[in-house]
PDB file of N, CA and C in Angstrom:
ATOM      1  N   UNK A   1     -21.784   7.464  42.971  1.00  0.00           N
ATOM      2  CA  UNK A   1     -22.860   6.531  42.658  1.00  0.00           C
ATOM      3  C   UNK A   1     -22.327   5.431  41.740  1.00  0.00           C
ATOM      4  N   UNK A   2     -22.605   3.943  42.246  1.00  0.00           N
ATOM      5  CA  UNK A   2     -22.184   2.621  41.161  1.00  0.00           C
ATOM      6  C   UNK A   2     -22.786   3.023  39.751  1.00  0.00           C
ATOM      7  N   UNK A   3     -22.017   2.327  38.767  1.00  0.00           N
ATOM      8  CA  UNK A   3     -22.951   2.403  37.298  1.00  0.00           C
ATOM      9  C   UNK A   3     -23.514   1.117  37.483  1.00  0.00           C
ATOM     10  N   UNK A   4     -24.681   1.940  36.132  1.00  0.00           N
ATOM     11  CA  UNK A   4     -25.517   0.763  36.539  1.00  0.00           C
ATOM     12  C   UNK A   4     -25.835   1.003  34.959  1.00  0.00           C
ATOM     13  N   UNK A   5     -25.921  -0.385  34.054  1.00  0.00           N
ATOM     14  CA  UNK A   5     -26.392  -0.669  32.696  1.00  0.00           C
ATOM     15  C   UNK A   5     -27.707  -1.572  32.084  1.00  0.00           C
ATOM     16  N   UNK A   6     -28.599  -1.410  31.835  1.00  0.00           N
ATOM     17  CA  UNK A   6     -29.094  -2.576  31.250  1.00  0.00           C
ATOM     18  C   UNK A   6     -30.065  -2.416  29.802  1.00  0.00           C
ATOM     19  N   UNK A   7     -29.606  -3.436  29.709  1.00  0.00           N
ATOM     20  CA  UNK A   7     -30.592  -3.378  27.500  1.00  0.00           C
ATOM     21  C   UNK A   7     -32.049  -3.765  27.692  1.00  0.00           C
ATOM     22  N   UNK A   8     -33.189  -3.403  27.555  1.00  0.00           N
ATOM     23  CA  UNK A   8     -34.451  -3.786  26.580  1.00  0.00           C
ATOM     24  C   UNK A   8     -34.446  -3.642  25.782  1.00  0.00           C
ATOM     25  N   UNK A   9     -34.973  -5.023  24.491  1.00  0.00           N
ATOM     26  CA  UNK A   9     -35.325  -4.535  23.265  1.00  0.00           C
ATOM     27  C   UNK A   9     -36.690  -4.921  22.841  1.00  0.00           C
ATOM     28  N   UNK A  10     -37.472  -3.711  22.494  1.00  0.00           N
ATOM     29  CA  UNK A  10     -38.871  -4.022  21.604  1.00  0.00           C
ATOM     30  C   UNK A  10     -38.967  -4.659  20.944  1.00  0.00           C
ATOM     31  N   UNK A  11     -40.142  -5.095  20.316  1.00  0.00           N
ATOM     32  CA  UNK A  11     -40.876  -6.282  19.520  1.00  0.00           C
ATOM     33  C   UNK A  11     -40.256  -5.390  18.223  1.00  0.00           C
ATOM     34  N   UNK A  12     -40.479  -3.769  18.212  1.00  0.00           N
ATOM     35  CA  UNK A  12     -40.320  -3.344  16.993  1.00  0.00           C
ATOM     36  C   UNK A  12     -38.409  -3.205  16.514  1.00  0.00           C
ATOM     37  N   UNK A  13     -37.611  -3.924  17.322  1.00  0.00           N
ATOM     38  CA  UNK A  13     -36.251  -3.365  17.318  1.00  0.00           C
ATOM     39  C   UNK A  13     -35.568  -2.482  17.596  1.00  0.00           C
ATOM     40  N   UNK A  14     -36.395  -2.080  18.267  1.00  0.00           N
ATOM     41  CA  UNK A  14     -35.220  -0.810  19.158  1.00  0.00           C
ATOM     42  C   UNK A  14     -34.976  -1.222  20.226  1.00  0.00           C
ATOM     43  N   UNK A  15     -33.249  -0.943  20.385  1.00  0.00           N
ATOM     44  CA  UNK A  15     -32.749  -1.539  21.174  1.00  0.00           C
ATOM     45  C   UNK A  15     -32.272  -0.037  22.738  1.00  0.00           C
ATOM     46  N   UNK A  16     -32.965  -0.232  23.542  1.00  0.00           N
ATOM     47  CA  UNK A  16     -33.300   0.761  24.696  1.00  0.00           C
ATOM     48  C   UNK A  16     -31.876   0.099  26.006  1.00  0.00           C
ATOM     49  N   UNK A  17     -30.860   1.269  26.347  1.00  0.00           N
ATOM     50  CA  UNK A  17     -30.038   0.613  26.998  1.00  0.00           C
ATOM     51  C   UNK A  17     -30.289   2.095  28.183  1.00  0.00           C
ATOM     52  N   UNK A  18     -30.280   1.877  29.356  1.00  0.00           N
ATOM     53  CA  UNK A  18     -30.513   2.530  30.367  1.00  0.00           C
ATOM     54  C   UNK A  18     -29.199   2.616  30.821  1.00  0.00           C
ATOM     55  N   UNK A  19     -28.807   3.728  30.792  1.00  0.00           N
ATOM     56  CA  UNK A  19     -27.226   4.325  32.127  1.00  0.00           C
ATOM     57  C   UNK A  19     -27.620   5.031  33.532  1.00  0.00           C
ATOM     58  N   UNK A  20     -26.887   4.511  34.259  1.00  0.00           N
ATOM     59  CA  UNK A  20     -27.236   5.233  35.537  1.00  0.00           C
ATOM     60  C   UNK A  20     -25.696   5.340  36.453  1.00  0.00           C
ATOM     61  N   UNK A  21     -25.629   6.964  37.318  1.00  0.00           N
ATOM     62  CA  UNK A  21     -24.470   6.825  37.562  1.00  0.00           C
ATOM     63  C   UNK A  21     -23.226   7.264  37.287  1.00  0.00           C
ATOM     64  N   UNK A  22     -22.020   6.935  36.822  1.00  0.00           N
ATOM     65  CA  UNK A  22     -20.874   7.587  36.378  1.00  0.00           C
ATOM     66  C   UNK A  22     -19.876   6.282  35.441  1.00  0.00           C
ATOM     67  N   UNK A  23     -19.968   6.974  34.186  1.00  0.00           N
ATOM     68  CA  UNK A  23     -19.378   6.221  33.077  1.00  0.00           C
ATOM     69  C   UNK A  23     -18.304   6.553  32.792  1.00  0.00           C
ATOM     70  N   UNK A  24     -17.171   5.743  33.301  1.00  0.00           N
ATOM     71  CA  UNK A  24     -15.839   5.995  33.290  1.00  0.00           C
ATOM     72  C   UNK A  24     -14.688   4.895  32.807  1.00  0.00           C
ATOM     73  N   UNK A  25     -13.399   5.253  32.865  1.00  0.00           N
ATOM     74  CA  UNK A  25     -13.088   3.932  32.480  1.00  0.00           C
ATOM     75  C   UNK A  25     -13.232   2.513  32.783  1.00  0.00           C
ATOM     76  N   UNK A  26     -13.102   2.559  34.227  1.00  0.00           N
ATOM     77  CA  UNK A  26     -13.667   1.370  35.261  1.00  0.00           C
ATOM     78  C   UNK A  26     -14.607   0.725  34.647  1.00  0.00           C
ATOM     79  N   UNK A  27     -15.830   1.292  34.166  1.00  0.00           N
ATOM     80  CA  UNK A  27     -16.826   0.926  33.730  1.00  0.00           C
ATOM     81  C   UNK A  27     -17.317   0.781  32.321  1.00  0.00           C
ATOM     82  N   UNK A  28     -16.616   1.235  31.479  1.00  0.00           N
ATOM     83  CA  UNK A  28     -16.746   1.497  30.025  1.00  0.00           C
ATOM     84  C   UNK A  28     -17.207   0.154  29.305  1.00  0.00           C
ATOM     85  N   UNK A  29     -15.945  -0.636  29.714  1.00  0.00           N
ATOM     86  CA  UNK A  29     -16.968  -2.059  29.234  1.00  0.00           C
ATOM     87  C   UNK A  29     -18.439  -2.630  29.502  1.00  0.00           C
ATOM     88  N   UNK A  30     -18.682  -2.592  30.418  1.00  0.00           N
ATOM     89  CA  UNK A  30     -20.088  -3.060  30.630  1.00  0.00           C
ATOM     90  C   UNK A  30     -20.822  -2.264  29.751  1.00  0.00           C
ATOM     91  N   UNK A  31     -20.644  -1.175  29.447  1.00  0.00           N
ATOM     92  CA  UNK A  31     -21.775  -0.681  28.465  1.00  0.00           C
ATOM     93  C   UNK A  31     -21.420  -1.071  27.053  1.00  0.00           C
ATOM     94  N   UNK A  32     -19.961  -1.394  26.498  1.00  0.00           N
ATOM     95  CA  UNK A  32     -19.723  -1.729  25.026  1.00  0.00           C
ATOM     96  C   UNK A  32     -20.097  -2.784  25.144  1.00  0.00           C
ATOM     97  N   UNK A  33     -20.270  -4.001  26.122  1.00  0.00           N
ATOM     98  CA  UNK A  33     -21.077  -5.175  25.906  1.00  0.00           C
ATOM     99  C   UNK A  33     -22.329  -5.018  25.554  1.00  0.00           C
ATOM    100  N   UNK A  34     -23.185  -4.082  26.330  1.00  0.00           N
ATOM    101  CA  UNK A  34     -24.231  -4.097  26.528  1.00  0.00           C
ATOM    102  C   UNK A  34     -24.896  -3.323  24.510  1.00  0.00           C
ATOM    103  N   UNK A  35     -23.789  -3.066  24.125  1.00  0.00           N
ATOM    104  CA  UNK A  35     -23.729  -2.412  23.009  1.00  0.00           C
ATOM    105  C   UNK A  35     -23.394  -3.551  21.982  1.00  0.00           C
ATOM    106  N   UNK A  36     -22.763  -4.168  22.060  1.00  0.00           N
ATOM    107  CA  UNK A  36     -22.727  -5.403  20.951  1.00  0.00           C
ATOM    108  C   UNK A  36     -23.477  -6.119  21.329  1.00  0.00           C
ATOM    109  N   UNK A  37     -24.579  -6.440  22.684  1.00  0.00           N
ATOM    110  CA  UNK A  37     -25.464  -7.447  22.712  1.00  0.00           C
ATOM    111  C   UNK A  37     -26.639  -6.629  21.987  1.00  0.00           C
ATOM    112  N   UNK A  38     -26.680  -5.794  21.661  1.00  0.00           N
ATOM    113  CA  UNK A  38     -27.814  -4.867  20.859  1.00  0.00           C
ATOM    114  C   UNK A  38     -27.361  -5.134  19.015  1.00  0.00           C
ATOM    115  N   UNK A  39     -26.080  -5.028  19.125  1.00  0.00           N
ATOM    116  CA  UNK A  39     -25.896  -5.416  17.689  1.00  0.00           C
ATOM    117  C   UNK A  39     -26.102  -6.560  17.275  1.00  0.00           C
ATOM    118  N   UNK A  40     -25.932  -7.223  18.168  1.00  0.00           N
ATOM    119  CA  UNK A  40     -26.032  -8.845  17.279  1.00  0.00           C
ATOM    120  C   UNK A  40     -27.777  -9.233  17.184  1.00  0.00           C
ATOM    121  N   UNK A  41     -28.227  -8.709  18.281  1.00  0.00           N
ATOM    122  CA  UNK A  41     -29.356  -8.810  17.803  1.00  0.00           C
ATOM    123  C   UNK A  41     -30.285  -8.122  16.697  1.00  0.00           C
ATOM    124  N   UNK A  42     -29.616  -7.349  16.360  1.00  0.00           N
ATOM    125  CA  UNK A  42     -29.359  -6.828  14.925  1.00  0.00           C
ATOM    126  C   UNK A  42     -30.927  -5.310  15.228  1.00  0.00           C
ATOM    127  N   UNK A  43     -30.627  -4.443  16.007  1.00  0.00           N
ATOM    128  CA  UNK A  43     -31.261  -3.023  16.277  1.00  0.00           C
ATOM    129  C   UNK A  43     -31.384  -2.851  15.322  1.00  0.00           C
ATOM    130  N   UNK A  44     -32.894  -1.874  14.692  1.00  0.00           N
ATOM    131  CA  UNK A  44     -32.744  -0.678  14.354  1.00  0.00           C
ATOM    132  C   UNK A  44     -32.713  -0.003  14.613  1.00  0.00           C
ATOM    133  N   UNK A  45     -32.701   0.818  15.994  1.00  0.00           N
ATOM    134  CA  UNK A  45     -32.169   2.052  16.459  1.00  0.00           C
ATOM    135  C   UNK A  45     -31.612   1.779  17.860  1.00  0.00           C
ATOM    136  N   UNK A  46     -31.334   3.030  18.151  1.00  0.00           N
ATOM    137  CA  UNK A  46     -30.220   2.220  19.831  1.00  0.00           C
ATOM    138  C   UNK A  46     -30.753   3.435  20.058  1.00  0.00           C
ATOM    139  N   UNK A  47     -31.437   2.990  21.592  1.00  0.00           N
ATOM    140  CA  UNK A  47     -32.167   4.779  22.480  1.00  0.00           C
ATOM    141  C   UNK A  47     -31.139   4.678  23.461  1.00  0.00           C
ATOM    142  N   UNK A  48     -30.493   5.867  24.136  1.00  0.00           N
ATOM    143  CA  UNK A  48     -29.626   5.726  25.097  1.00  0.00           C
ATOM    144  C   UNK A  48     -30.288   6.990  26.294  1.00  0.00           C
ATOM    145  N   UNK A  49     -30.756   5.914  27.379  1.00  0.00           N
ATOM    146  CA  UNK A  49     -31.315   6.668  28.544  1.00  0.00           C
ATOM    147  C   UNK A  49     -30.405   7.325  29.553  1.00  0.00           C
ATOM    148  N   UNK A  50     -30.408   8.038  29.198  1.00  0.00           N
ATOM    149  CA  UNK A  50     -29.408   8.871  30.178  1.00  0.00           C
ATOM    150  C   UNK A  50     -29.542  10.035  31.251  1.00  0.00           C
ATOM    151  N   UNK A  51     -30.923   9.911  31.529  1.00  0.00           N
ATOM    152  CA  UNK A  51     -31.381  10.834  32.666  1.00  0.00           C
ATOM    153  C   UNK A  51     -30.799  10.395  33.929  1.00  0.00           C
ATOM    154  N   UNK A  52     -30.355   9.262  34.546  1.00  0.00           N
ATOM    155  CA  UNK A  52     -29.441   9.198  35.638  1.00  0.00           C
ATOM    156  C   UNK A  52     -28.433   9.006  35.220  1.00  0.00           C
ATOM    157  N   UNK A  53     -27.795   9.281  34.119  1.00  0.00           N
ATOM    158  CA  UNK A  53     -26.076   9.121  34.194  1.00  0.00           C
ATOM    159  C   UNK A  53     -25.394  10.433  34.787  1.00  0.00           C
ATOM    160  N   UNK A  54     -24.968  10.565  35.733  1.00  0.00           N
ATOM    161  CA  UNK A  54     -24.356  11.969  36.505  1.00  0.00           C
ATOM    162  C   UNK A  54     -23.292  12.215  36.099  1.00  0.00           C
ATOM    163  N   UNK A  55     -21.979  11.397  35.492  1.00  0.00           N
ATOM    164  CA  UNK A  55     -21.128  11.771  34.575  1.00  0.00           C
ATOM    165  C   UNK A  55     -20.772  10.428  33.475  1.00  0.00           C
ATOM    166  N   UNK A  56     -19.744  11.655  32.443  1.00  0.00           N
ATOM    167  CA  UNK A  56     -19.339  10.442  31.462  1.00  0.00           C
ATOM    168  C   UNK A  56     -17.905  10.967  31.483  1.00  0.00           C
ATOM    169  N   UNK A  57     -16.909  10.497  31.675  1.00  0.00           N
ATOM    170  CA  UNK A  57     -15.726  10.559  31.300  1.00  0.00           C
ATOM    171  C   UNK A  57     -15.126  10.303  29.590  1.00  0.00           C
ATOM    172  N   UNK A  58     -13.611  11.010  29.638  1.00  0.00           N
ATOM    173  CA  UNK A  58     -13.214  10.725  27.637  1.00  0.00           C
ATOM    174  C   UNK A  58     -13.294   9.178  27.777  1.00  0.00           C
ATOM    175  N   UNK A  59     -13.215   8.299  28.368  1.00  0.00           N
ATOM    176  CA  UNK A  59     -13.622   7.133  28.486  1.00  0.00           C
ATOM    177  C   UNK A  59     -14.797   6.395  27.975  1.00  0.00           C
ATOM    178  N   UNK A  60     -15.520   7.105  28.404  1.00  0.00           N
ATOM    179  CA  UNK A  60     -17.348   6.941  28.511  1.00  0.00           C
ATOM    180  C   UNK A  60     -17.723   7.388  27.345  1.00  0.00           C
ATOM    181  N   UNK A  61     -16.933   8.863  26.010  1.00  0.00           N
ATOM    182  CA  UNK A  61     -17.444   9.236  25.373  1.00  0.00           C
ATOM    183  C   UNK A  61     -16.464   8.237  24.019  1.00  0.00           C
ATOM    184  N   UNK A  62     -15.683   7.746  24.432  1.00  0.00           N
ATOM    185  CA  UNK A  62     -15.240   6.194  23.284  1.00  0.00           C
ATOM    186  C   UNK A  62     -15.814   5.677  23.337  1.00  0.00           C
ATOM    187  N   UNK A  63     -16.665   4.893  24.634  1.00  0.00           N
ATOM    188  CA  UNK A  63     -17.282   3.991  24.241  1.00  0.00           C
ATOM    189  C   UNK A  63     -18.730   4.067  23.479  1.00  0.00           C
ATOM    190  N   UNK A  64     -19.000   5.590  23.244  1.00  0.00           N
ATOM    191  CA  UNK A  64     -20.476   6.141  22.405  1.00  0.00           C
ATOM    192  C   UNK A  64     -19.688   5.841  21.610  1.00  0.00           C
ATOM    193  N   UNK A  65     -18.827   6.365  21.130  1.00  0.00           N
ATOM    194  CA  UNK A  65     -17.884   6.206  19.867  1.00  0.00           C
ATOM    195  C   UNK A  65     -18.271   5.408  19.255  1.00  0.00           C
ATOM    196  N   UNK A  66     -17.654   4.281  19.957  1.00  0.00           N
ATOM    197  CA  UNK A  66     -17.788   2.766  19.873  1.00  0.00           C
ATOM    198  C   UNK A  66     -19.226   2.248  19.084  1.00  0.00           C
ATOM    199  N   UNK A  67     -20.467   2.851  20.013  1.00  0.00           N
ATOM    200  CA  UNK A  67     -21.471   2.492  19.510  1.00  0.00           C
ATOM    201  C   UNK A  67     -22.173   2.605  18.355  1.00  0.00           C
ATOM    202  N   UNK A  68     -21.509   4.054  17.749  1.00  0.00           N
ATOM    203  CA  UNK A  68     -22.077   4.427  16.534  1.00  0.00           C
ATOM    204  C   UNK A  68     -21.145   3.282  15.726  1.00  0.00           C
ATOM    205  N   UNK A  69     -19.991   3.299  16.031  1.00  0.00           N
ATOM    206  CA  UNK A  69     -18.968   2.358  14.770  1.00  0.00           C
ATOM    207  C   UNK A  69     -19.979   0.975  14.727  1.00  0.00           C
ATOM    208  N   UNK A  70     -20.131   0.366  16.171  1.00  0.00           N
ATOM    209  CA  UNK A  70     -20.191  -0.966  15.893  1.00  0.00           C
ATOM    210  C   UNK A  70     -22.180  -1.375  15.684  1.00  0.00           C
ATOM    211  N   UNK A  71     -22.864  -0.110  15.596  1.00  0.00           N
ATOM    212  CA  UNK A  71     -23.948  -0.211  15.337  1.00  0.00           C
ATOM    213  C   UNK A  71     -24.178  -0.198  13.428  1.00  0.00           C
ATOM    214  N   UNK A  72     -23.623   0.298  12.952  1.00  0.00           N
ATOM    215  CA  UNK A  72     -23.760   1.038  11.722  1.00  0.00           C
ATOM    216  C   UNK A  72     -24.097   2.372  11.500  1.00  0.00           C
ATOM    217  N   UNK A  73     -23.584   2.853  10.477  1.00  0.00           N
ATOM    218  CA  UNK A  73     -24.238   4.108   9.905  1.00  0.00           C
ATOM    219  C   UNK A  73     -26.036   4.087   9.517  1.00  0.00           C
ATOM    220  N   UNK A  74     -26.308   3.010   9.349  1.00  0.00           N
ATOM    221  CA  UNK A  74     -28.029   2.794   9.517  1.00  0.00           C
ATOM    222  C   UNK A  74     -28.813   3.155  10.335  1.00  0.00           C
ATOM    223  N   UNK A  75     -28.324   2.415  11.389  1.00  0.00           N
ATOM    224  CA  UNK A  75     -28.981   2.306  13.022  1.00  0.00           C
ATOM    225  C   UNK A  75     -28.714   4.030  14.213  1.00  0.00           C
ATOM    226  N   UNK A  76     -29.495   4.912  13.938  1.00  0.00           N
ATOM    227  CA  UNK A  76     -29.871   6.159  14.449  1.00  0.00           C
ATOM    228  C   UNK A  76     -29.314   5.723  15.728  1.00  0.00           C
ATOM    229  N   UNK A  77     -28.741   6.663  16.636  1.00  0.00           N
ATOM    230  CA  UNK A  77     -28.555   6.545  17.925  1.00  0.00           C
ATOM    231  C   UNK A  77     -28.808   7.478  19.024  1.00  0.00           C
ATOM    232  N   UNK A  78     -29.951   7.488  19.656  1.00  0.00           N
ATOM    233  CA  UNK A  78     -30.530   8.771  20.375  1.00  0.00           C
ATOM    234  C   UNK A  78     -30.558   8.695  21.826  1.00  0.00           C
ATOM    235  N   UNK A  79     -30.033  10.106  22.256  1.00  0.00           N
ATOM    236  CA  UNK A  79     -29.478   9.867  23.654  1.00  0.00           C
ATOM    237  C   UNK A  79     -30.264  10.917  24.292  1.00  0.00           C
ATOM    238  N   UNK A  80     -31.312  10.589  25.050  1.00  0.00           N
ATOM    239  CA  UNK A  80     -32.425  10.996  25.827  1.00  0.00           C
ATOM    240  C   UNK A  80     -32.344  11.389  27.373  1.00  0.00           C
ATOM    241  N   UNK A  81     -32.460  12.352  27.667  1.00  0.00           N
ATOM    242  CA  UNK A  81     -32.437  12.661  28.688  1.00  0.00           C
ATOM    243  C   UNK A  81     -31.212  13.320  29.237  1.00  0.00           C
ATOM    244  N   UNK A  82     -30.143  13.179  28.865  1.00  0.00           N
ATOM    245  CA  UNK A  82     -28.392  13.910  29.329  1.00  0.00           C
ATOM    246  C   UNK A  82     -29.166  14.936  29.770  1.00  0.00           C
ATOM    247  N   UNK A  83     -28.032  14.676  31.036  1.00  0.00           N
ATOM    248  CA  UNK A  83     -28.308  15.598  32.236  1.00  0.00           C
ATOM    249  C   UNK A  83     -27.185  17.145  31.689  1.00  0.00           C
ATOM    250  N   UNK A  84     -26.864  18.190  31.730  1.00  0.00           N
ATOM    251  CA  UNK A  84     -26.315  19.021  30.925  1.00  0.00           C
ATOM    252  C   UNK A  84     -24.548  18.848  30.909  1.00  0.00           C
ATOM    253  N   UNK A  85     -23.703  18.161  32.452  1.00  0.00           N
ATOM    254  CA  UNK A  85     -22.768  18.213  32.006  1.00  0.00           C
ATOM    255  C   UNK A  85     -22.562  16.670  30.968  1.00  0.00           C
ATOM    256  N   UNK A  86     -23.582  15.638  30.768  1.00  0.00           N
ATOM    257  CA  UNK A  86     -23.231  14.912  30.031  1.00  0.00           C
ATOM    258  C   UNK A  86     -22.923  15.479  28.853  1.00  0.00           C
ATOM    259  N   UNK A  87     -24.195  16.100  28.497  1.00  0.00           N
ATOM    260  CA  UNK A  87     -24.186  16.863  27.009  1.00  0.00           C
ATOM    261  C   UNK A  87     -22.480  17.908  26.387  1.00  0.00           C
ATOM    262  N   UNK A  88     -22.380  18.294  27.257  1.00  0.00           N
ATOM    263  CA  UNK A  88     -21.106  19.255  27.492  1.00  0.00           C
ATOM    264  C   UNK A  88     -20.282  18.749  27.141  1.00  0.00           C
ATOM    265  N   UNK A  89     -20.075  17.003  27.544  1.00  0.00           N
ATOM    266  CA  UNK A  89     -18.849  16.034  26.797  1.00  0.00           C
ATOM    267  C   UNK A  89     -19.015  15.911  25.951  1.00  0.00           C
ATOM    268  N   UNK A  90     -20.355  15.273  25.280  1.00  0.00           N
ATOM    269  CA  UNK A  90     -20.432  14.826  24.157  1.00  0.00           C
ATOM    270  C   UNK A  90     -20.242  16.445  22.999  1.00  0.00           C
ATOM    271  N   UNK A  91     -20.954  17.211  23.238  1.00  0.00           N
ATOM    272  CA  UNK A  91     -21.076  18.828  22.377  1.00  0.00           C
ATOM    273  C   UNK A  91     -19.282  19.087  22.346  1.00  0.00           C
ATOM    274  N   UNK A  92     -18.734  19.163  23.021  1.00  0.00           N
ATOM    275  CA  UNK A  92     -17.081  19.645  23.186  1.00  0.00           C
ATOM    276  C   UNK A  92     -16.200  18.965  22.284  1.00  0.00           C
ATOM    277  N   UNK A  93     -16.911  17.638  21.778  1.00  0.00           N
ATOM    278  CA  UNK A  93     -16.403  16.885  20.512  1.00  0.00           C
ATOM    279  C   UNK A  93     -17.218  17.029  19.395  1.00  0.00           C
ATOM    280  N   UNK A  94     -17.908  17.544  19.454  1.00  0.00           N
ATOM    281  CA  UNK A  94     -18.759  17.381  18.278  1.00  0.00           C
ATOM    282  C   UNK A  94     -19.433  16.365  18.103  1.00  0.00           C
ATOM    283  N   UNK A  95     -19.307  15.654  19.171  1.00  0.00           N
ATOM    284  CA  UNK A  95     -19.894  13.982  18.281  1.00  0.00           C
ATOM    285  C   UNK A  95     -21.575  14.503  18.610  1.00  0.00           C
ATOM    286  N   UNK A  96     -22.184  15.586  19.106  1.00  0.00           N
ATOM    287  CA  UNK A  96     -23.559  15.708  18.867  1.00  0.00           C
ATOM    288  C   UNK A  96     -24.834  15.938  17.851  1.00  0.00           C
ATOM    289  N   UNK A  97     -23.146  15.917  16.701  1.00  0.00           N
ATOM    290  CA  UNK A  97     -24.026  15.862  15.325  1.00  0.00           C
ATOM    291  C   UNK A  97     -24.001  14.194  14.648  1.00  0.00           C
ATOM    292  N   UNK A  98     -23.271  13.673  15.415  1.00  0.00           N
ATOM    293  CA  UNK A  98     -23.846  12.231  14.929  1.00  0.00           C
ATOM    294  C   UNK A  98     -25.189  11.221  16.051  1.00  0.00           C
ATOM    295  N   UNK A  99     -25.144  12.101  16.499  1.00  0.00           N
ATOM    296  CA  UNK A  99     -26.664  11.516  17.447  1.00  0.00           C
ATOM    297  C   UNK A  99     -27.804  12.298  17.304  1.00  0.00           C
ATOM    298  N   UNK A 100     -28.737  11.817  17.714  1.00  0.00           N
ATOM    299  CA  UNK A 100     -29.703  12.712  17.848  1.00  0.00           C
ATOM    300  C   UNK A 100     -30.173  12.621  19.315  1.00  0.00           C
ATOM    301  N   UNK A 101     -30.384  14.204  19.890  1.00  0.00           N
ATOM    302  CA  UNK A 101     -30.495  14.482  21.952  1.00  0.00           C
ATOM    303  C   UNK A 101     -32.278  14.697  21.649  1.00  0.00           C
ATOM    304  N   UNK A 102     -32.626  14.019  22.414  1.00  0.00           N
ATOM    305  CA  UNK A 102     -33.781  14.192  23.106  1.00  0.00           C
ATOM    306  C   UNK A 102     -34.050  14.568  24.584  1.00  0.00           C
ATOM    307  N   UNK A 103     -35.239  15.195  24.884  1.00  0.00           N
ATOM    308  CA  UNK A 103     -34.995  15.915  26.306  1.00  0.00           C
ATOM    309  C   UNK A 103     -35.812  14.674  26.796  1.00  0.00           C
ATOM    310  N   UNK A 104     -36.524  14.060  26.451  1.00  0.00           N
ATOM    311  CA  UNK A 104     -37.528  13.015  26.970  1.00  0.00           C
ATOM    312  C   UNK A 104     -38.026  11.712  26.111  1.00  0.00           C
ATOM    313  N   UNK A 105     -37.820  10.182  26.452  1.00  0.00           N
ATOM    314  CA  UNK A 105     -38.340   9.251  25.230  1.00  0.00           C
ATOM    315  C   UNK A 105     -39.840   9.095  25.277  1.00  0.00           C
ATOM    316  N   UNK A 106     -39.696   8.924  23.597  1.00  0.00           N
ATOM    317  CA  UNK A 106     -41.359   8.944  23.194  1.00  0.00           C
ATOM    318  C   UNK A 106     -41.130   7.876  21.567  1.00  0.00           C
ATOM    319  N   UNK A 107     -41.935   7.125  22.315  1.00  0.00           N
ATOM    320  CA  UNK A 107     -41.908   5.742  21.703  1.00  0.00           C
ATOM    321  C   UNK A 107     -42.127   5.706  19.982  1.00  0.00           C
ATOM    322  N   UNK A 108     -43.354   6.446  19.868  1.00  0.00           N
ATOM    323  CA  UNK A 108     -43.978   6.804  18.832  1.00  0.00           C
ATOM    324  C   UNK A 108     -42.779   7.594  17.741  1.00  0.00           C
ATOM    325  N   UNK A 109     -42.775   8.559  18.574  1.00  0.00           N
ATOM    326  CA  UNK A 109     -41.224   9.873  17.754  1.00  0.00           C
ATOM    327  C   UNK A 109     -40.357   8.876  17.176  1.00  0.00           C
ATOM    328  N   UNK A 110     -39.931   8.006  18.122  1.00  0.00           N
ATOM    329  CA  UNK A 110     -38.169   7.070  17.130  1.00  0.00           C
ATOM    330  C   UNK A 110     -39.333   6.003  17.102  1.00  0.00           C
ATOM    331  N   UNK A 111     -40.134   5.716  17.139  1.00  0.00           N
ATOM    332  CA  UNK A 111     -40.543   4.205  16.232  1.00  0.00           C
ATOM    333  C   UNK A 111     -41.266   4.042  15.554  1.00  0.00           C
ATOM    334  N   UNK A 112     -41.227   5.683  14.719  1.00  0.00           N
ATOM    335  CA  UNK A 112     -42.270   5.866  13.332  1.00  0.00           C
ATOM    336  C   UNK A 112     -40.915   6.971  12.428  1.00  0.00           C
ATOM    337  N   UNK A 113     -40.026   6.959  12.526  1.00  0.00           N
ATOM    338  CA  UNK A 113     -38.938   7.939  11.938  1.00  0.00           C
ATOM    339  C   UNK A 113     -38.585   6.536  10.622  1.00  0.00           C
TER     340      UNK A 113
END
C-alpha cells in the first residue's frame, strides 16, 4: 500500500497528522516535513493517526524520533490508533514512554490535558 501523509491543524493548536500505509525509508521524509510544517506553526500538541499505517520501519521510527526532538519537550505527542505491529516498533525501543498511545482520538481528552 502507497503512504499516504497529511496535517490538520485546529483553531485550538493541535496539530493532527494522518499516516496511512507503510512508513519506510522511501518515505520518511514526507512525514518529517509534514512534522516541521506543524512546528513552525508553532503546535501544542502533535496527534499522530495511525490506524491505517500497516507498517513502520527503523526508518519510520527516526523519523518519530525526529518529531519529539523537533517539536519540543512541551508539545505532548500522541499516537492513536497503532495497529499492534506498529506499537511493537515503537515498545522494542522504548520510545513508548515518551509518547502517549491511545486506542482511539477524542478531541476533548488531548484538548483539555
Amino acid at each position: 500500500m502507497a503512504f499516504d501523509v497529511s496535517l490538520e491543524m485546529t483553531d485550538s493548536g493541535i496539530a493532527k497528522i494522518t499516516l496511512s500505509g507503510e512508513l519506510d525509508a522511501s518515505v520518511a521524509s514526507m512525514f518529517k516535513n509534514k512534522v516541521e510544517e506543524a512546528a513552525s506553526l508553532q503546535a501544542k500538541r502533535l496527534v499522530l493517526l495511525m490506524q491505517d499505517l500497516e507498517y513502520m520501519s527503523s526508518a519510520g521510527l527516526r523519523a518519530l524520533v525526529f518529531a519529539k526532538q523537533k517539536m519540543g519537550a512541551d508539545v505532548d505527542i500522541y499516537v492513536v490508533g497503532a495497529q499492534e505491529s506498529v506499537m511493537e516498533t515503537i515498545q522494542m525501543t522504548g520510545f513508548h514512554h515518551s509518547i502517549v498511545a491511545l486506542d482511539s482520538y477524542d478531541s476533548d481528552q488531548i484538548e483539555n490535558i
